[in-house]
Protein backbone atom coordinates (compact mmCIF):
# COMPACT_ATOMS: atom_id res chain seq x y z
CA UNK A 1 4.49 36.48 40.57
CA UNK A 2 6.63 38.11 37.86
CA UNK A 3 5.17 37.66 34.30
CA UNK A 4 8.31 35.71 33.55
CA UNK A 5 7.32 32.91 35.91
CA UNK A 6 3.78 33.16 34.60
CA UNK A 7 5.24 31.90 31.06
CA UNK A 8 7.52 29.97 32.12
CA UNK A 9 4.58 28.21 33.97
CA UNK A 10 2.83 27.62 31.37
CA UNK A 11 5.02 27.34 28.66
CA UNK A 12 7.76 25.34 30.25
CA UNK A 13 8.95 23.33 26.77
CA UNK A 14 9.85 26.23 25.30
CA UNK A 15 12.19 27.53 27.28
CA UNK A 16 15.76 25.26 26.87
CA UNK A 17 17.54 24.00 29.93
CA UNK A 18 19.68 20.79 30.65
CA UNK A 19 17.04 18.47 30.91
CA UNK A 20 14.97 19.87 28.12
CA UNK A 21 16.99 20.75 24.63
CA UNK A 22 16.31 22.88 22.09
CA UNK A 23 14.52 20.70 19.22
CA UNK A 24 16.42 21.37 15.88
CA UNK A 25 15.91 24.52 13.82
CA UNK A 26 12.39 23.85 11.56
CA UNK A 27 12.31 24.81 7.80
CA UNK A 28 10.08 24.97 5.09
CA UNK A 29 8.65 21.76 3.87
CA UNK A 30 10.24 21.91 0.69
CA UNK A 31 13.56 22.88 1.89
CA UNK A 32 13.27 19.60 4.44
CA UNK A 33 12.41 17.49 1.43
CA UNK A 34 14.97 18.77 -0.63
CA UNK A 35 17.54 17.67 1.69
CA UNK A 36 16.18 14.42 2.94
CA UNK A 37 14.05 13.26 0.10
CA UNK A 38 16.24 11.15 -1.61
CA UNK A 39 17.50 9.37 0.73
CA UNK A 40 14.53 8.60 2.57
CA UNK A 41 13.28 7.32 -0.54
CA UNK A 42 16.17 5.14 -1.37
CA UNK A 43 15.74 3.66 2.05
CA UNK A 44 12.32 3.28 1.54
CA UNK A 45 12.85 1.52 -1.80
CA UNK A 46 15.29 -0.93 -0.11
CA UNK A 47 13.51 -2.01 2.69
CA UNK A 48 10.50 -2.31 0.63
CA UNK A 49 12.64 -5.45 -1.33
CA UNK A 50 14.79 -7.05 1.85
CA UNK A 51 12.41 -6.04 5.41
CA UNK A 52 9.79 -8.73 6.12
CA UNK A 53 8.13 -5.85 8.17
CA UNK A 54 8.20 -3.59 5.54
CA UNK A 55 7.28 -6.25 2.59
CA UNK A 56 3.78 -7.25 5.45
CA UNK A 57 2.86 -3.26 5.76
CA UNK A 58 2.89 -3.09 1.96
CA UNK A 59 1.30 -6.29 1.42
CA UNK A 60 -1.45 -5.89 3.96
CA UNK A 61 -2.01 -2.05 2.84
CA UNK A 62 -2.69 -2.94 -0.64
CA UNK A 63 -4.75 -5.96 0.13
CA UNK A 64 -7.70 -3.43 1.89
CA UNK A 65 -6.70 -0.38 -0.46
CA UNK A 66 -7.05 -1.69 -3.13
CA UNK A 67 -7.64 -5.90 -2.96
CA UNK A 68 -8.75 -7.40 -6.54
CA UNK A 69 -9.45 -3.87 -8.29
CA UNK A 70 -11.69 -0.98 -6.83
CA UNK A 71 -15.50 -1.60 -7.75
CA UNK A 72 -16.86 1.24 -10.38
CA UNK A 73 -20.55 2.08 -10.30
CA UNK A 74 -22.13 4.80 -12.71
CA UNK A 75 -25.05 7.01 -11.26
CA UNK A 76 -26.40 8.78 -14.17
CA UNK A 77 -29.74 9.98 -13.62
CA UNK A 78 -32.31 11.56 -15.66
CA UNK A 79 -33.61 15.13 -15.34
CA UNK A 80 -36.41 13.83 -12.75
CA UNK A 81 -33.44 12.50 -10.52
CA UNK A 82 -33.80 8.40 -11.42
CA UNK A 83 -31.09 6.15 -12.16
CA UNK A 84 -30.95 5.37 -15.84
CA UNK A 85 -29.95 1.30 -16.47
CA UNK A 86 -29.63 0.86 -19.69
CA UNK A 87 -27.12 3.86 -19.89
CA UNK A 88 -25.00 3.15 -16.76
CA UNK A 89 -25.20 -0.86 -17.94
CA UNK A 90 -23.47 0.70 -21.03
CA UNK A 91 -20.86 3.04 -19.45
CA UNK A 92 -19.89 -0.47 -17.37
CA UNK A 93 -19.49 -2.28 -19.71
CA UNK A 94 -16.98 0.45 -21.85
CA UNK A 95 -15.34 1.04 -18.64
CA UNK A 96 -14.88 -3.09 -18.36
CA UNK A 97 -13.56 -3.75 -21.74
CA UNK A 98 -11.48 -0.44 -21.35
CA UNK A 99 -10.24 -1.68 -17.96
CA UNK A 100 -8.46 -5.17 -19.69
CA UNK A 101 -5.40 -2.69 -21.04
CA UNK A 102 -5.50 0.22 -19.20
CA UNK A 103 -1.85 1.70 -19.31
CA UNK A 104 0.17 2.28 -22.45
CA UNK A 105 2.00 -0.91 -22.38
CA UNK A 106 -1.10 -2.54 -22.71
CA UNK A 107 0.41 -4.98 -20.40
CA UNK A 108 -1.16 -3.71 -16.76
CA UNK A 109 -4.98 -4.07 -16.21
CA UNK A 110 -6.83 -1.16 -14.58
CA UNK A 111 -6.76 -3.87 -11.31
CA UNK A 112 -2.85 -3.84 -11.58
CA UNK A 113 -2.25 -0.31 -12.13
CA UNK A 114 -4.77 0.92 -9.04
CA UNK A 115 -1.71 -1.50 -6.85
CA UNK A 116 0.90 -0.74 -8.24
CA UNK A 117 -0.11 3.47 -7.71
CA UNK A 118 -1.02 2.27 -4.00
CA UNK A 119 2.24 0.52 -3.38
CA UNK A 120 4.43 3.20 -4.76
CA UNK A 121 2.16 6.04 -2.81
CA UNK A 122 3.18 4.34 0.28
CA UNK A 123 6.89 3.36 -0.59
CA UNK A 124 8.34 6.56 -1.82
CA UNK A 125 4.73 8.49 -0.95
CA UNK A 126 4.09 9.80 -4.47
CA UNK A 127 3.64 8.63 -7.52
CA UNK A 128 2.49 11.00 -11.42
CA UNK A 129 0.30 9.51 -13.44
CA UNK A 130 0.24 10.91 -17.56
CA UNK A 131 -2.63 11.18 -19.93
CA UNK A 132 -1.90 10.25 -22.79
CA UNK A 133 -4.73 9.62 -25.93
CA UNK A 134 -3.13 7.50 -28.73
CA UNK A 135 -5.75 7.11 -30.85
CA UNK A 136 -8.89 5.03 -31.28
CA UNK A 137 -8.98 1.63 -33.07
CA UNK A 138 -12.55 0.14 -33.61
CA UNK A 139 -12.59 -2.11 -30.39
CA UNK A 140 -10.71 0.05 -27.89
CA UNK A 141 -10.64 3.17 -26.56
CA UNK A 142 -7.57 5.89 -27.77
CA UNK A 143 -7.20 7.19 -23.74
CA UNK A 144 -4.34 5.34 -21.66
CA UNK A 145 -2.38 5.80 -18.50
CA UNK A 146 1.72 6.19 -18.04
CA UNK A 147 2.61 5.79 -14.63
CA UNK A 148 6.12 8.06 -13.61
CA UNK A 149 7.89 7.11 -10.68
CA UNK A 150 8.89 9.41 -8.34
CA UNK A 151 12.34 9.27 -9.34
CA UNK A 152 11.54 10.58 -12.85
CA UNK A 153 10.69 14.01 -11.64
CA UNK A 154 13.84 15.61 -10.10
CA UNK A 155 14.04 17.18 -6.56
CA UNK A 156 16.35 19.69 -8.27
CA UNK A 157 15.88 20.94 -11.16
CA UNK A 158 14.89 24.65 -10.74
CA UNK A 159 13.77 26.13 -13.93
CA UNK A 160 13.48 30.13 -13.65
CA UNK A 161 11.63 31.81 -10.94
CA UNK A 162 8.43 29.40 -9.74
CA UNK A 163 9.51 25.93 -10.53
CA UNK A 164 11.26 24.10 -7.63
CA UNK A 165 11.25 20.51 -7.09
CA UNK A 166 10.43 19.40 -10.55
CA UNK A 167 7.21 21.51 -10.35
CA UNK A 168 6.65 25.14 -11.91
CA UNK A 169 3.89 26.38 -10.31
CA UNK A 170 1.82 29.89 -10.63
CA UNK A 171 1.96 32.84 -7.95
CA UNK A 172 -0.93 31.55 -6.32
CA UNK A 173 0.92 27.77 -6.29
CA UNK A 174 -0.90 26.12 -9.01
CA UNK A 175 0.73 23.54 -10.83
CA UNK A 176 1.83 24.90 -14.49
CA UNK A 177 4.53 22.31 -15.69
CA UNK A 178 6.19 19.11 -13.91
CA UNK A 179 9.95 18.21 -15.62
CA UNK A 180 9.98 14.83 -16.46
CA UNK A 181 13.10 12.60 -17.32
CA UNK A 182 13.03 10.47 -19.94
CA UNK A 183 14.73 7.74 -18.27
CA UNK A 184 16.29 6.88 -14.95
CA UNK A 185 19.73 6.88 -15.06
CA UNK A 186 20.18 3.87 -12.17
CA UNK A 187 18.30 1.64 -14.20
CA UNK A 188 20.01 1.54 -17.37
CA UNK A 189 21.36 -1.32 -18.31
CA UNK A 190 23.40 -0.40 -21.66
CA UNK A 191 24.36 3.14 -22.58
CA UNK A 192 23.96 2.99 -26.08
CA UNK A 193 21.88 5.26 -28.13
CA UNK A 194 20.44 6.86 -25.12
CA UNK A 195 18.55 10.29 -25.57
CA UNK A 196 20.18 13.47 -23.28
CA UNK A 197 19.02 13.08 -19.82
CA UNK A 198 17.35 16.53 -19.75
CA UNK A 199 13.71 16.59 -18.04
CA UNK A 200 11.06 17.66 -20.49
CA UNK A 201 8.10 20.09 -19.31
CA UNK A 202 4.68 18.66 -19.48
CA UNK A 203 1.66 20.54 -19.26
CA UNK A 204 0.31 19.85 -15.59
CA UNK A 205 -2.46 19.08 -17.25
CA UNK A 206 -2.02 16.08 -18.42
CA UNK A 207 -0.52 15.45 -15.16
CA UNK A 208 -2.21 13.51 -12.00
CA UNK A 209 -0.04 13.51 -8.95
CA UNK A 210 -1.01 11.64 -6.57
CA UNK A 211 0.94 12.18 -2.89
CA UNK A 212 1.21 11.99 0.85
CA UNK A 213 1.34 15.26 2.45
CA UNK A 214 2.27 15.72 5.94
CA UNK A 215 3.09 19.29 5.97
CA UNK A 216 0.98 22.49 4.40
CA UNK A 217 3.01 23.28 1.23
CA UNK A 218 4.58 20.49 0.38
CA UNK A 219 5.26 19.83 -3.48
CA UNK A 220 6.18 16.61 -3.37
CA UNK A 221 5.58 13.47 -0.98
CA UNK A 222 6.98 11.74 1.64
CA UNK A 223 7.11 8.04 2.34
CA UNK A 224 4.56 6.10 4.86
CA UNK A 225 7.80 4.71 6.67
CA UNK A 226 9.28 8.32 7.33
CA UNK A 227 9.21 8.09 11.13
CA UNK A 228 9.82 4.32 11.54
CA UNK A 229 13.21 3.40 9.05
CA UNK A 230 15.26 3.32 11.96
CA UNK A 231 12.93 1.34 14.40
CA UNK A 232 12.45 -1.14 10.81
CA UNK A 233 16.24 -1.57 10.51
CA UNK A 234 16.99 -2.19 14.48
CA UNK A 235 13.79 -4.28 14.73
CA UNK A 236 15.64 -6.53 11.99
CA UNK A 237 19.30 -6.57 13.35
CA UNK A 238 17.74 -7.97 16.27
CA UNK A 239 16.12 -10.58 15.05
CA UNK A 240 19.06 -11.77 13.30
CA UNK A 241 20.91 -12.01 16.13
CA UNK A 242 18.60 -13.91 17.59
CA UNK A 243 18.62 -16.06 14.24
CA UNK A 244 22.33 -16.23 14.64
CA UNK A 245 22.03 -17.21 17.98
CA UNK A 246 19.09 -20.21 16.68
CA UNK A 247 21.65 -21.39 14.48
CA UNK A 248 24.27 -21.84 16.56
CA UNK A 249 22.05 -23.71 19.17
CA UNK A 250 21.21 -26.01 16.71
CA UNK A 251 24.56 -27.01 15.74
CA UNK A 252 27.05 -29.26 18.36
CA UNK A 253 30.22 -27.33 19.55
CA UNK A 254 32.83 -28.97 21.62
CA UNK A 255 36.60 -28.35 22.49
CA UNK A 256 39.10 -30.24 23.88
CA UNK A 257 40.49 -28.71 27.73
CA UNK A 258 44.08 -29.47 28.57
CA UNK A 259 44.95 -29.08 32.28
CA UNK A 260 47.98 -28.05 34.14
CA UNK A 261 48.41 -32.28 34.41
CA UNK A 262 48.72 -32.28 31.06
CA UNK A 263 51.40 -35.04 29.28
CA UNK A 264 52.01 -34.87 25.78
CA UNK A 265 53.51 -38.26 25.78
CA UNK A 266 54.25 -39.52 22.49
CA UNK A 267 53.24 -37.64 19.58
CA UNK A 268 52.59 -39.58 16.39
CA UNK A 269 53.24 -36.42 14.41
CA UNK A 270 55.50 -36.41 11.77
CA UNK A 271 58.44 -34.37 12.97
CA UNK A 272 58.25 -35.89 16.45
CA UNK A 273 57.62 -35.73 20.19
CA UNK A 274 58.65 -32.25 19.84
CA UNK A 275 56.32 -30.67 17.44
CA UNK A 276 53.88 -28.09 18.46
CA UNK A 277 51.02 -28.53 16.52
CA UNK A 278 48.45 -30.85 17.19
CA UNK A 279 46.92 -32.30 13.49
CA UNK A 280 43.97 -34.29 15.68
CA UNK A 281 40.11 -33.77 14.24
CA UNK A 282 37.51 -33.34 16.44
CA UNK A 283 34.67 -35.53 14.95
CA UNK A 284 32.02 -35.64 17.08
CA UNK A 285 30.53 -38.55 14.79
CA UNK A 286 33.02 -40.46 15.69
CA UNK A 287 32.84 -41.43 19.22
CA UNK A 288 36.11 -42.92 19.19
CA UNK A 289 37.99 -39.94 19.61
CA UNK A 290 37.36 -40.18 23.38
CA UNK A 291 39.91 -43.13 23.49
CA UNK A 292 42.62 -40.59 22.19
CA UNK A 293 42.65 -38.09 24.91
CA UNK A 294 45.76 -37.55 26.50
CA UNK A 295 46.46 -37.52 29.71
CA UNK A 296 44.93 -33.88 31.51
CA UNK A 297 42.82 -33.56 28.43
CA UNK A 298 38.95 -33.68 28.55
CA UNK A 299 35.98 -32.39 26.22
CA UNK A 300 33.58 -30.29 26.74
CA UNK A 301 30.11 -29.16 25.00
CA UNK A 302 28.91 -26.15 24.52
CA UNK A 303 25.70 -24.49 24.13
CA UNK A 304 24.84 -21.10 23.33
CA UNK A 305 22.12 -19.47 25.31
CA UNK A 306 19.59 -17.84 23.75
CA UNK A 307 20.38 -13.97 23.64
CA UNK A 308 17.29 -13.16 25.24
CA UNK A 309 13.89 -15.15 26.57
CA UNK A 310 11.95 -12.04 26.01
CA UNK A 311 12.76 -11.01 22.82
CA UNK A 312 9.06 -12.11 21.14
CA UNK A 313 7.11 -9.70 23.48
CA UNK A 314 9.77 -7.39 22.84
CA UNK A 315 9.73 -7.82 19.21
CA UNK A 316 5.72 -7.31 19.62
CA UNK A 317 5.64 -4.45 21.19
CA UNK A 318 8.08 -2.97 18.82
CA UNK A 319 5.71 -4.15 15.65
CA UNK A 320 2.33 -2.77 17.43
CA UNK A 321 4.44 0.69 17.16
CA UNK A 322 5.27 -0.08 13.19
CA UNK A 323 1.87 -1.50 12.96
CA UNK A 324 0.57 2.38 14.86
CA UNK A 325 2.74 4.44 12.35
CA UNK A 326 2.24 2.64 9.15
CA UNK A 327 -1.41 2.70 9.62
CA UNK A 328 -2.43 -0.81 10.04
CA UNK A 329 -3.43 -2.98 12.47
CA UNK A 330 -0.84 -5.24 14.34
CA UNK A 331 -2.36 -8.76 13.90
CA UNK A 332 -1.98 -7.79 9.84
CA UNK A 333 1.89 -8.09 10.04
CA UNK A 334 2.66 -10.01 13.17
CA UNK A 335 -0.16 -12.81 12.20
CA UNK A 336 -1.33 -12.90 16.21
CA UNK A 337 -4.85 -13.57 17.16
CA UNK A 338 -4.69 -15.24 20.14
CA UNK A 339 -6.78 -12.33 21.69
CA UNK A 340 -10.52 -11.63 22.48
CA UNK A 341 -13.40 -10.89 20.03
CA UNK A 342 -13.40 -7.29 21.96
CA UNK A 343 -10.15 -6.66 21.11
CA UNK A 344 -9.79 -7.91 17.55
CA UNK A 345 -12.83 -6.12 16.49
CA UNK A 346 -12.06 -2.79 17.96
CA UNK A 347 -8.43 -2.84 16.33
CA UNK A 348 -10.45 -3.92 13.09
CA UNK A 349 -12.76 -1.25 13.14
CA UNK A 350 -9.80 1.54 13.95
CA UNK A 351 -7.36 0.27 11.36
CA UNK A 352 -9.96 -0.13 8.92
CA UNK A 353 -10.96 3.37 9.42
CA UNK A 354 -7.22 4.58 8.67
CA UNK A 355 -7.48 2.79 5.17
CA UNK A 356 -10.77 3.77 4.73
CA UNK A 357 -9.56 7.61 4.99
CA UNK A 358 -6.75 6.92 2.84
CA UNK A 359 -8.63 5.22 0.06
CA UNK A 360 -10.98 7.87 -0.09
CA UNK A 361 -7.75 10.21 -0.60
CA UNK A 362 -6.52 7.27 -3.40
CA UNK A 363 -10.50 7.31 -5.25
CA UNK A 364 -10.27 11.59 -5.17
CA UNK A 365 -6.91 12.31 -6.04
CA UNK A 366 -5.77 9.25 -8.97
CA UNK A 367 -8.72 7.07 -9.18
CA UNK A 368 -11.95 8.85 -10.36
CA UNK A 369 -9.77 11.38 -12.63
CA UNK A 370 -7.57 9.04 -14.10
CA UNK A 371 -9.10 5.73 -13.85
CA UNK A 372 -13.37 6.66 -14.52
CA UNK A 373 -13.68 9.98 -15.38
CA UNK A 374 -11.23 10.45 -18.19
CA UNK A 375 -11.89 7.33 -19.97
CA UNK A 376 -15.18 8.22 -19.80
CA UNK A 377 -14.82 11.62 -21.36
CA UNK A 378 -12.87 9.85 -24.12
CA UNK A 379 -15.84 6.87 -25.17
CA UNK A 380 -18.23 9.96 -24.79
CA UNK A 381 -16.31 11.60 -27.72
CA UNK A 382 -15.80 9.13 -29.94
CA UNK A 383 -19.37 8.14 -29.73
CA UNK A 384 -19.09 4.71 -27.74
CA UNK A 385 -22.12 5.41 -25.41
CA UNK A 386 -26.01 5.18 -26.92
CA UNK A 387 -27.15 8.42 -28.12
CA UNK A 388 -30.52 7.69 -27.22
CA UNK A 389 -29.73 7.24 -23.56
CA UNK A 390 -27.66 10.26 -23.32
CA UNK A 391 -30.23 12.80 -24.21
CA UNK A 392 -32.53 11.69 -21.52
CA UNK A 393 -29.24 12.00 -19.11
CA UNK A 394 -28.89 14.68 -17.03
CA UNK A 395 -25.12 16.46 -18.17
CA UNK A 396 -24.59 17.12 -14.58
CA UNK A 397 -24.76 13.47 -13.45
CA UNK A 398 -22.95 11.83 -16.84
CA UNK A 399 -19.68 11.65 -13.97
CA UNK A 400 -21.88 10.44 -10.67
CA UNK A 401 -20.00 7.32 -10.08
CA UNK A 402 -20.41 5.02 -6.77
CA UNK A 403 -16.44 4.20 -6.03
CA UNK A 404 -15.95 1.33 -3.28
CA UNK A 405 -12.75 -0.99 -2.06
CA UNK A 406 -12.33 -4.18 -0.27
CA UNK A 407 -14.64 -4.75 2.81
CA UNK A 408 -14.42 -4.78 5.65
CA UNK A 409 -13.80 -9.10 7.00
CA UNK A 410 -16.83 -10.14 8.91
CA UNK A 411 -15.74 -11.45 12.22
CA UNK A 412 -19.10 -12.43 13.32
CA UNK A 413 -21.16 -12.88 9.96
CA UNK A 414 -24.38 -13.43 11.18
CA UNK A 415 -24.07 -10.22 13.37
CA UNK A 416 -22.70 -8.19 10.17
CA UNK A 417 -25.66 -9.35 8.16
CA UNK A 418 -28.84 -8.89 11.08
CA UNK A 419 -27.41 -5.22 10.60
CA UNK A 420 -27.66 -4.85 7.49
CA UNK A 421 -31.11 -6.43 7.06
CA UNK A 422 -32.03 -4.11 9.65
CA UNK A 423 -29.98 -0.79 7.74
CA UNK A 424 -31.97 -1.75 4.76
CA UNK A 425 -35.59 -2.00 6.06
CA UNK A 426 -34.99 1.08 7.93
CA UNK A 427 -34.05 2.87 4.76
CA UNK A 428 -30.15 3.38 6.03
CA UNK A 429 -28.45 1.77 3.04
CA UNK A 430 -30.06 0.05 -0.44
CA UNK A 431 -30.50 -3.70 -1.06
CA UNK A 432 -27.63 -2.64 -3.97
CA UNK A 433 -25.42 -1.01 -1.08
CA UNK A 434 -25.66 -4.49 0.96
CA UNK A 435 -24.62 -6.30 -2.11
CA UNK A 436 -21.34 -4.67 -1.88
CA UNK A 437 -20.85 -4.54 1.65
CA UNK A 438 -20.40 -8.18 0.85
CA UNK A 439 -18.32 -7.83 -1.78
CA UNK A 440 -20.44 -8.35 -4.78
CA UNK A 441 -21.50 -6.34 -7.31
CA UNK A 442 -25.71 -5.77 -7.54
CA UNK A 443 -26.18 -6.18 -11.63
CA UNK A 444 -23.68 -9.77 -11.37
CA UNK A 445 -26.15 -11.21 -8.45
CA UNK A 446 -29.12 -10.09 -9.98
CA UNK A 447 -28.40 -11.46 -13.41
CA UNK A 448 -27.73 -14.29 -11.62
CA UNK A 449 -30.90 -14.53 -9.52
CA UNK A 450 -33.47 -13.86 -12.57
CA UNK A 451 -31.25 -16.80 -14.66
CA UNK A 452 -32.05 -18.66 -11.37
CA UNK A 453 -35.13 -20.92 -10.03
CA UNK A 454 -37.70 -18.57 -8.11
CA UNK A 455 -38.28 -21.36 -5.72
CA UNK A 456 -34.58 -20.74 -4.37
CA UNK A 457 -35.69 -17.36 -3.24
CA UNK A 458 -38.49 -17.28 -1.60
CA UNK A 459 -38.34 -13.19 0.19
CA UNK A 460 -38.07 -12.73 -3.41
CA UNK A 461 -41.04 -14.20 -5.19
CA UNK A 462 -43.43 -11.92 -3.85
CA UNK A 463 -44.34 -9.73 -6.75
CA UNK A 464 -43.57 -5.93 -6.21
CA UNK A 465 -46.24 -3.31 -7.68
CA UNK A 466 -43.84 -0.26 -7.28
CA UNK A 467 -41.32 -2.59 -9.75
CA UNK A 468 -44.11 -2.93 -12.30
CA UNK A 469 -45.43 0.28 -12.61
CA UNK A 470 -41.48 1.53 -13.04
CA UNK A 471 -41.21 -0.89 -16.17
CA UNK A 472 -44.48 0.52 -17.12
CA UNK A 473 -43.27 4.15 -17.42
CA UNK A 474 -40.08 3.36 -18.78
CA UNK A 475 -41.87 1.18 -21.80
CA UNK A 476 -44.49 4.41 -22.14
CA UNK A 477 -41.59 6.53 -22.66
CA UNK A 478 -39.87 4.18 -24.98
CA UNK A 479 -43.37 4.37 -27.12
CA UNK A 480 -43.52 7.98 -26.83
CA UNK A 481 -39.78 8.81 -27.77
């Protein structure tokens, strides 16, 4: 066999023919973002405010991103490797009281700002986050958060040799500045006393952007709904037809028929037997109009038939490929779960995977930097944490923190609890670490618990030696310090 027929064997999509096109010419991510990025964000934005499909992805996304606010647990340890309390009690309750104002408005909680960063990650796929210190006052913290929208930081502005899409970057592709405007033109309401609309470099730094890559070298992100705008927008034409279609089912049409027997007769029109137009009212109230008919004339009803008696499989089918490229499970947007416990639960356990993965990219890339560590950093410098505590800390732990979301719902509780009884007495996850698989935090149910009667728990009134000789060596260190 010639070695052309070898390739072609095994290689057959890549050579063109009339059944099989060439696929369009394939550049650089940046260039493709350059040229498409604006508008897929604009479409983005709108469908966000007027789809129903896209307004359920959004809704549903955020709800097991992010849910009530991400749950912040501090790790420090000493040098022999233990937890300390009192100091992580202290850093949680900082980060708490810090967490009531956390951008510079001092309008958004922490809880709001972690949703608002998830929705706009998944709208436009990007969104900058600026750190900005403003000074301490004697009951809050001086560090805050600015959140930049995407359309802030031009797609075009090139700025000498290495800064393209908003970004400067170094030869080896390190951020060095991002070009911020100071406004968005579109949003402006009045035009008066408005500064130049020139971007303004700031140190990358002080910069946190958070985005959704799909390509290697990408500078700036592209929207969840990339791949499914179109199948959104037909998805919704359809259904207003068939709303269209609803409403004119519900409503009563009729006409009156004249046939070729038809006799005018007398007309009681005003310019006589030998006008034209015919000034009668078709009230269908009014029964009586059936003794008017004319002679050949008749009425008839009408119906419209709905467009299609298939359209809500069809319409499902359609969502469960949304629901496939947005990352979420079908029965999320469509609200069906007419379906087994087999099936629910294993498109439970796959979607929640898919926002599992993408929370852990939301904790690493926006929410330990800008939402833990940095605020940290700043109460450790102006001398908001116990002194005491933080010598015995070990200064590579002072950052451990335990970050975890929303869990997962418990279709069969008693089955999700028997395995995590059985997790914990095989040493597989902490008594703390079932506390928030449930969804509470351990210090809340434990202050709760010793402010309780024992009686009510009685697995727990079984005194624990290991417990007392650890509040033994923490009091003999107390004495000795």
């Amino acid at each position: 066999m010639p070695l052309d027929g070898i390739i072609k064997s095994r290689y057959e999509a890549g050579y063109p023919s009339d059944f099989n096109l060439s696929p369009p010419v394939s550049r650089g991510a940046d260039a493709e973002i350059f040229s498409a990025g604006a508008r897929l964000r604009d479409w983005a934005r709108y469908l966000a405010k007027n789809s129903a499909i896209f307004k359920a992805v959004l809704d549903s996304r955020v709800a097991k991103g992010v849910g009530t606010g991400l749950r912040y647990e501090p790790m420090v340890r000493d040098r022999k490797g233990e937890l300390l309390p009192k100091l992580n009690d202290a850093i949680r309750r900082m980060h708490r009281q810090w967490s009531d104002a956390a951008d510079v408005t001092g309008e958004l909680a922490r809880e709001e700002v972690e949703r608002l960063a998830w929705r706009d990650w998944d709208t436009v796929g990007e969104v900058f986050a600026r750190r900005v210190y403003r000074g301490r006052t004697r009951t809050s913290l001086g560090f805050q958060l600015q959140l930049i929208s995407s359309e802030l930081v031009p797609y075009g502005w090139v700025d000498g040799a290495n800064a393209q899409m908003g970004i400067e970057r170094d030869e080896w592709g390190k951020p060095r500045r991002v070009f911020v405007y100071p406004y968005q033109p579109q949003s402006v309401i009045g035009n008066f006393n408005l500064p130049s609309l020139v971007p303004k470099a700031i140190d990358a730094e002080q910069i946190c952007h958070l985005r959704r890559q799909e390509e290697l070298n990408a500078t700036r992100g592209v929207t969840l709904f990339h791949a499914v705008i179109f199948r959104a927008s037909d998805v919704a034409e359809y259904q207003q037809s068939h709303r269209r279609a609803a409403r004119a089912s519900a409503n009563l049409f009729a006409s009156i028929n004249r046939d070729m027997d038809f006799d005018p007769g007398e007309s009681e029109h005003p310019e006589g037997a030998n006008a034209t137009t015919d000034q009668r009212e078709l009230n269908l109230l009014d029964l009586q109009i059936l003794d008017f008919l004319k002679q050949g004339e008749s009425v008839n009803f009408h119906a419209p038939a709905h467009p299609n008696q298939n359209a809500v499989e069809f319409v499902n089918q359609e969502l469960r490929q949304f629901a496939a490229a947005c990352r979420v499970a079908f029965s999320w947007i469509a609200y069906v779960f007419d379906r087994a416990y087999a099936a629910q639960r294993t498109e439970l356990v796959h979607a929640w995977e898919l926002i599992g993965e993408d929370r852990g990219q939301f904790i690493r890339d926006f929410a330990k930097p800008c939402l833990y560590i940095d605020p940290l950093k700043t109460a450790l410098l102006e001398g908001r944490l116990p002194a005491r505590e933080l010598r015995r800390a070990d200064p590579n732990t002072l950052f451990d923190v335990r970050i975890e979301g929303p869990v997962m719902p418990q279709i069969d509780p008693g089955k999700d609890k028997a395995a995590a009884k059985i997790d914990q007495e095989m040493g597989w996850e902490s008594r703390q670490g079932n506390i928030r698989r449930f969804g509470r935090e351990p210090g809340q149910v434990d202050a709760e618990i010793e402010s309780d009667n024992p009686r009510f728990y009685p697995a727990l009134s079984q005194p624990d030696a290991s417990l007392d000789k650890q509040k033994d060596e923490e009091r003999n260190e107390e004495d000795d310090a």
